[in-house]
Structures are given as C-alpha cells and as structure tokens.
Protein backbone atom coordinates (compact mmCIF):
# COMPACT_ATOMS: atom_id res chain seq x y z
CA UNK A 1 0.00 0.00 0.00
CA UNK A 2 1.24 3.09 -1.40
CA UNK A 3 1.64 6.01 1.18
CA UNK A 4 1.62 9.44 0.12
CA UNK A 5 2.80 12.39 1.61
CA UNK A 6 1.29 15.76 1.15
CA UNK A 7 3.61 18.00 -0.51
CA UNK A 8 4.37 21.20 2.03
CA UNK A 9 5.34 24.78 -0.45
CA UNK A 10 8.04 26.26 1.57
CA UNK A 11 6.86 29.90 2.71
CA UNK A 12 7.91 32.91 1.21
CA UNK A 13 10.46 35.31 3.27
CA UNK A 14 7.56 37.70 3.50
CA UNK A 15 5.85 35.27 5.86
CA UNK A 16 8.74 34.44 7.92
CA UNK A 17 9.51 38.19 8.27
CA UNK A 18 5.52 38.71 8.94
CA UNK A 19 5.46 35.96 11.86
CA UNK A 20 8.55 37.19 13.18
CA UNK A 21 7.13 40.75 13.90
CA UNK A 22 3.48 39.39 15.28
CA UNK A 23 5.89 37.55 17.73
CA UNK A 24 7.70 40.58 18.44
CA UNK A 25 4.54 43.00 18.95
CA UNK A 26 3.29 39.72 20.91
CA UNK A 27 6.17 39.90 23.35
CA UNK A 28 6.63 43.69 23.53
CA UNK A 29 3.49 44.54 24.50
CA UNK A 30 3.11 41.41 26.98
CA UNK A 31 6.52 43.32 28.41
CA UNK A 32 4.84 46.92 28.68
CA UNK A 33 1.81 45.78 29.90
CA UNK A 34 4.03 44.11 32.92
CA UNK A 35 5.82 47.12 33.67
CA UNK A 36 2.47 49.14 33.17
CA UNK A 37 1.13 46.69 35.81
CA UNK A 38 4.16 47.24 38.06
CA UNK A 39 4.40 50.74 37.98
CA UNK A 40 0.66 50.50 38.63
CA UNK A 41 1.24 49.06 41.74
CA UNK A 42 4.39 50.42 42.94
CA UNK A 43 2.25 53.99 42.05
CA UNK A 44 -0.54 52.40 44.35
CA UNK A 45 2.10 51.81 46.99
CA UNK A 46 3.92 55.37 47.15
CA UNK A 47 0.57 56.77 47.33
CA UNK A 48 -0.35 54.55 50.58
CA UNK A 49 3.02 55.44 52.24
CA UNK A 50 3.05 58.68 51.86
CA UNK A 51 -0.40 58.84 53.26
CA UNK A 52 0.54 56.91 56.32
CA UNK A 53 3.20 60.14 56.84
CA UNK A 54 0.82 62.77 56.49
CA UNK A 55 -1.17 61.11 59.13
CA UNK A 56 1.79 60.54 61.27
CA UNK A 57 2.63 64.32 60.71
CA UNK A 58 -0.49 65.31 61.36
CA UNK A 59 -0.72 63.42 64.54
CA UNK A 60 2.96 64.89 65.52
CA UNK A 61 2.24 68.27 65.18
CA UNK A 62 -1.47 68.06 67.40
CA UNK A 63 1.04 66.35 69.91
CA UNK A 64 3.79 69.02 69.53
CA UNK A 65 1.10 71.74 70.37
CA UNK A 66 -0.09 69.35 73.05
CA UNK A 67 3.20 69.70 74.68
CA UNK A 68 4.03 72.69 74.27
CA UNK A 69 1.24 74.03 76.16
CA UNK A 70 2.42 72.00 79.28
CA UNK A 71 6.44 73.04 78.91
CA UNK A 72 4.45 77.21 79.21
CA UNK A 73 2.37 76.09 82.21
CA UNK A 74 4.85 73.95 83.92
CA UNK A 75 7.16 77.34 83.15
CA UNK A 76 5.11 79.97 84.73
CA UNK A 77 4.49 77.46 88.07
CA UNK A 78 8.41 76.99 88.51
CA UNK A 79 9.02 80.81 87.93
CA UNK A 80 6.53 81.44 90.83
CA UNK A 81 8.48 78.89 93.11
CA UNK A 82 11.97 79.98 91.93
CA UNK A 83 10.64 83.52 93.51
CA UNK A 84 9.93 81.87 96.82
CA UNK A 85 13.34 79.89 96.74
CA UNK A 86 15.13 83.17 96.10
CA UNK A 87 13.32 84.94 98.86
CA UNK A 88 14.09 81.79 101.12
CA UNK A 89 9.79 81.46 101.53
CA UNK A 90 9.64 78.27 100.55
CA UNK A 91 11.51 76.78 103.29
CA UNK A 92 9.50 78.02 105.93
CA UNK A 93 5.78 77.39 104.13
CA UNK A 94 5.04 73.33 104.03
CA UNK A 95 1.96 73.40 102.30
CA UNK A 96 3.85 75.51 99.24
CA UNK A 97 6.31 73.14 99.04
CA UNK A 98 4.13 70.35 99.00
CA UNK A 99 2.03 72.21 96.36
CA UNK A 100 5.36 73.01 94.05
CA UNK A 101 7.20 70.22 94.63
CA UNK A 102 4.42 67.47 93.29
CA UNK A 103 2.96 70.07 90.91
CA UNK A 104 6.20 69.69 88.90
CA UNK A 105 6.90 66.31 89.57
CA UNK A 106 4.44 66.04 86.30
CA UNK A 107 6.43 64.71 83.55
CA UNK A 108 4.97 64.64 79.60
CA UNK A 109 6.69 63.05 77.12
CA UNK A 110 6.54 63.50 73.56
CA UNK A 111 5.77 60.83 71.63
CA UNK A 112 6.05 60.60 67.97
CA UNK A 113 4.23 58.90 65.00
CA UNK A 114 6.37 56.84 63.35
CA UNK A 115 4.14 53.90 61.40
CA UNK A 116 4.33 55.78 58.29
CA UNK A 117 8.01 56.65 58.19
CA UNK A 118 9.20 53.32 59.95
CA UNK A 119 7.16 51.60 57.20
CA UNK A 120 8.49 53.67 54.49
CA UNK A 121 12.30 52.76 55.12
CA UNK A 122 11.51 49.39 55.43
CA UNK A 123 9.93 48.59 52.42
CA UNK A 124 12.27 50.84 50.55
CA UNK A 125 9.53 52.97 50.02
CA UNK A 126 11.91 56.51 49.66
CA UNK A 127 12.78 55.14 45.67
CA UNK A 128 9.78 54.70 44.85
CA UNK A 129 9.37 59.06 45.62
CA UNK A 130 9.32 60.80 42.19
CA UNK A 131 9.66 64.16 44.07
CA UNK A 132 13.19 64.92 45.54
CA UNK A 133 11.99 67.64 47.48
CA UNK A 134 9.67 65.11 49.25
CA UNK A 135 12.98 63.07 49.78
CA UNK A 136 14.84 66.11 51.31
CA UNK A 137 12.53 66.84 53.70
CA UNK A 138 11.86 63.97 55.15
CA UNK A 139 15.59 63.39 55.66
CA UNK A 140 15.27 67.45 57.24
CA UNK A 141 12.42 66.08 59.80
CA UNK A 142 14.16 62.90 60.62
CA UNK A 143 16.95 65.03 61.68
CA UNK A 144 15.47 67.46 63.51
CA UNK A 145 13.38 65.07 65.33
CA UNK A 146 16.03 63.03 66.42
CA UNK A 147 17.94 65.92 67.95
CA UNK A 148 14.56 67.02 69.64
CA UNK A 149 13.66 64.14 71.14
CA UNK A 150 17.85 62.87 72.35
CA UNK A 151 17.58 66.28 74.24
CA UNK A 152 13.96 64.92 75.64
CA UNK A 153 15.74 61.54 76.90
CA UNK A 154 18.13 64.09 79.00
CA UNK A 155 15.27 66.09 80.18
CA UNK A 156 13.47 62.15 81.44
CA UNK A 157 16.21 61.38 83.33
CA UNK A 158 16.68 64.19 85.33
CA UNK A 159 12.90 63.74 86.09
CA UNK A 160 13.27 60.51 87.35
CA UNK A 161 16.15 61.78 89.34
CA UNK A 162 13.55 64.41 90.97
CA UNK A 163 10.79 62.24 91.46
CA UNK A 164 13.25 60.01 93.58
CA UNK A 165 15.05 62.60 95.64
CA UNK A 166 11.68 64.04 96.32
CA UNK A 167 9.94 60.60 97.41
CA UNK A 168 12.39 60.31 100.26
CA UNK A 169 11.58 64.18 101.24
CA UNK A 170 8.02 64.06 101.60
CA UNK A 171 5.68 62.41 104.01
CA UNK A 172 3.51 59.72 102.62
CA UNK A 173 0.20 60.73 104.86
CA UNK A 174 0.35 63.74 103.23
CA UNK A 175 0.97 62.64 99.78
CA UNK A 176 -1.90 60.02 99.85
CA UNK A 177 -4.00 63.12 101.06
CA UNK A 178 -3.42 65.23 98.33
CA UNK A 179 -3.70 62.25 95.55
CA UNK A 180 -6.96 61.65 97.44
CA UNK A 181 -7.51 65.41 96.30
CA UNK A 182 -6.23 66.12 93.21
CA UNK A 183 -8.07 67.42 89.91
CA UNK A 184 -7.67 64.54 87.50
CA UNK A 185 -8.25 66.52 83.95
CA UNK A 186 -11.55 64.80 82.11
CA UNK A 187 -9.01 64.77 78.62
CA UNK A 188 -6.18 62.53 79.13
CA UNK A 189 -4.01 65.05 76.91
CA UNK A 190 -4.90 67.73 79.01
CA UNK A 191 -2.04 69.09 81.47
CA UNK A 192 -3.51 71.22 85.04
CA UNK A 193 -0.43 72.94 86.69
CA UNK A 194 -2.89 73.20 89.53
CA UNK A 195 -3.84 69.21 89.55
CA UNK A 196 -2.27 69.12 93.50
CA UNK A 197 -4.36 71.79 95.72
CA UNK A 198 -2.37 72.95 98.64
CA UNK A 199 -2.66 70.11 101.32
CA UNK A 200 -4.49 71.52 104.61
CA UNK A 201 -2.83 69.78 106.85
CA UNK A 202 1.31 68.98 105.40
CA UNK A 203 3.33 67.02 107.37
CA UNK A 204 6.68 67.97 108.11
CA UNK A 205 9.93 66.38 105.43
CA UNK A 206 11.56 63.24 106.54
CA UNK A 207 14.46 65.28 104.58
CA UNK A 208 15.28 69.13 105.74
CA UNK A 209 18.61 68.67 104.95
CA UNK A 210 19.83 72.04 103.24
CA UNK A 211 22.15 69.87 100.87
CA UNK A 212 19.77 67.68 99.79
CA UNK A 213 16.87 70.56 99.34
CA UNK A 214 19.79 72.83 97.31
CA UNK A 215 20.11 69.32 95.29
CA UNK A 216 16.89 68.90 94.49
CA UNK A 217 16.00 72.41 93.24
CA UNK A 218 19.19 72.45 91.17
CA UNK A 219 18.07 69.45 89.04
CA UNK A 220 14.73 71.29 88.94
CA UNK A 221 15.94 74.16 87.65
CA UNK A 222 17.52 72.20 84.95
CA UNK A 223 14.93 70.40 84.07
CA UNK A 224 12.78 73.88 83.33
CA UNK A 225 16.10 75.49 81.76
CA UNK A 226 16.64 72.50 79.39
CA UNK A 227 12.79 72.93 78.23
CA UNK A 228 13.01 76.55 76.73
CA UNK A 229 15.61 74.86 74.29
CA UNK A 230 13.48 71.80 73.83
CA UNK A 231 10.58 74.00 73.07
CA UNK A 232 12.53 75.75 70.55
CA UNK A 233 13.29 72.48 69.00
CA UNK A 234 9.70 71.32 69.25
CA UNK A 235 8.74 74.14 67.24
CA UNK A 236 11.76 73.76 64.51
CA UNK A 237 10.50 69.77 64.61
CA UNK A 238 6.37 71.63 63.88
CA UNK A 239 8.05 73.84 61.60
CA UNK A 240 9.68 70.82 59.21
CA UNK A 241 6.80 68.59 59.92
CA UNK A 242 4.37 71.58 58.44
CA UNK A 243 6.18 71.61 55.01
CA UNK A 244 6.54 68.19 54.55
CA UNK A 245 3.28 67.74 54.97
CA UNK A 246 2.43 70.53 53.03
CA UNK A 247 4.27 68.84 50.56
CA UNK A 248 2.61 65.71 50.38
CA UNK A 249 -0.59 66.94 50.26
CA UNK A 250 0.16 68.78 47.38
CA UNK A 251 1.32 66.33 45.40
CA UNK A 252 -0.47 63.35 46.26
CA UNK A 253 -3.77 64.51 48.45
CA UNK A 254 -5.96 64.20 45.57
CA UNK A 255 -5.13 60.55 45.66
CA UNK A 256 -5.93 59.78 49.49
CA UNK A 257 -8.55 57.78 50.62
CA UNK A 258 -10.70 57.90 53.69
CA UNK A 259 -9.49 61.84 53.99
C-alpha cells in the first residue's frame, strides 16, 4: 500500500519576516503591559506610604502643640516657686512646698508617629518618591526630630532623678491626702499645673537637709532650663513637619482615601 505524503510549499520570506514581527509586537506589549502593571502598583504603593506620613505628621504636630502648652504652664508654676526659693519662703511654708514640689513632679513626654516613616524605610519605600523635594525633607524632619527628642531623653532622666530625691523628702500621709484630692483633667491630653491643691494639713519632710533641698531644686531648675531649648526644637520639629506635609498633600492629596 502506497503512502503518500502531502507536498508542504516552503513559505515565502515575506511570511517568515511577517510571523517574526506578530511575535515581536506579541512579546513587547506582553513586556509593557508588565511594567504598566508594576508601575501601577508600585504607584498604588507610594501613594499609601506617603499617606501613612501625612497622618503621622499630622498626629505629631497636634502632639507638639499638646506639649508645648504643658512646657508654658509647667514654666510659669516653677518661675513662681523659683521667687519663693530666692526669697528663702519656701523653706518656711510646708503646704507651698508640697504644692510646688508634686505640681512639677508632672512629667509629659513627647511621643512621635512613626508607622508611616518606619514603614516607608523598610519597604524601601523613599525610591519609589518621584519628588526629591519630598525626599529632602523627610531626611530634614528625621533630623530634627532626632535631635529634639535625644535632648527629651536628657530632660526624662533628670525627672526621674527628681521624682526620687523628692519621694524620700516628703511624708507619705500627706501625699496620699493630696492624691486623694487632686483634679484629675476629664481629657487625658490635658495638662492642670494646679492638679495638687495645697494640702491643709502637710506634714513635716523626713528630709530638711539644706544639701539635699539645694540638690533637688538644682536638678529642677535644669529640668525647666533644658525645656526653653526643647521647646525651641519642638517648634523647629512643627516647623519641618508643616512643610513636609504641606508637601505631600500637594502632590499626592488628591489621591488619598478615607481623607
């Protein structure tokens, strides 16, 4: 039995050359519709970083002016006891001392937002920033926050150094009295310089001596010294948080969600 083979024309060049380039345009735009894709998505993904920042800026400067307003209140209550120190008053007046003394044993710390920024450098998020203004700013804030908040981590130490001193100075009767007493503000954020009220009945110091009193006062004083500065950086820390933000917002706020 005879077998016969069907007889195949070879193809003209101009279908060779016309497969060729359908494969080509095949492939090419498979490729740019990939990178469309990815820069799609890496678009997607500065937007939603630089979102999380603005809302960690935004949150840093509320709690900037937060404590700010306690560094001005816990200023003007020292400067009233500093008068009494220098006058020698305060020595001889137990319920002001009680009053001053546990009045600024009030610390408030600063505490930044850092989601947005912690999650930006860890996902390399910064290349992915078309803007290098954007870039340059953030790298300003860092800064500036850092320096703010190492001279904050003095300021907390000397506090607890305070607090101490002044727990083996004062009689416990009369501090259970006066915590008994005190105005708790209804806003946890809030800061009274008047929370203590003068206790009616102090008892006298388990400590009178004038080295220890001279001791404690001195890291007081420092304490409300080293704040003017950290206010000043506070506001430089408001001041680079503002136009980074400002920024952001211009460039990418039309593209937030939830706003």
């Amino acid at each position: 039995m005879e077998v016969h083979h069907h007889s195949h024309h070879p193809k003209k060049w101009k279908e060779y050359i016309t497969e060729f380039l359908m494969l080509f345009l095949a492939v090419t735009l498979g490729f740019m519709a990939e990178n469309i894709r990815e820069h799609q998505v890496e678009k997607q993904r500065e937007i939603k970083n630089l979102q999380n920042v603005h809302q960690d800026l935004q949150r840093d400067i509320k709690e900037i002016d937060t404590t700010i307003v306690f560094i001005d209140q816990k200023q003007l209550l020292a400067d009233t006891l500093f008068v009494l120190i220098k006058n020698k008053e305060i020595f001889n007046d137990l319920s002001a001392f009680y009053y001053y003394s546990k009045n600024l044993s009030f610390r408030h710390l600063f505490e930044n937002s850092d989601n947005g920024f912690t999650q930006l450098k860890s996902t390399g998020g910064l290349r992915l920033i078309e803007n290098p203004e954007i870039i340059e700013k953030i790298q300003d804030y860092t800064t500036t926050l850092n320096r703010t908040l190492s001279l904050q981590e003095l300021n907390e130490t000397s506090g607890i150094s305070y607090n101490t001193k002044l727990s083996k100075m004062l009689n416990v009767e009369t501090v259970i009295e006066m915590n008994d007493a005190q105005i708790v503000p209804k806003v946890s954020t809030t800061y009274n310089h008047n929370r203590y009220l003068y206790p009616n009945n102090p008892r006298p110091l388990f400590d009178t001596n004038k080295t220890d009193l001279n001791e404690l006062f001195n890291i007081l004083y420092g304490i409300i010294n080293r704040n003017k500065y950290f206010k000043a950086r506070l506001l430089g820390v408001k001041k680079a948080a503002t136009e980074l933000d400002s920024l952001i917002v211009k460039d990418y706020g039309n593209n937030f969600k939830n706003k």
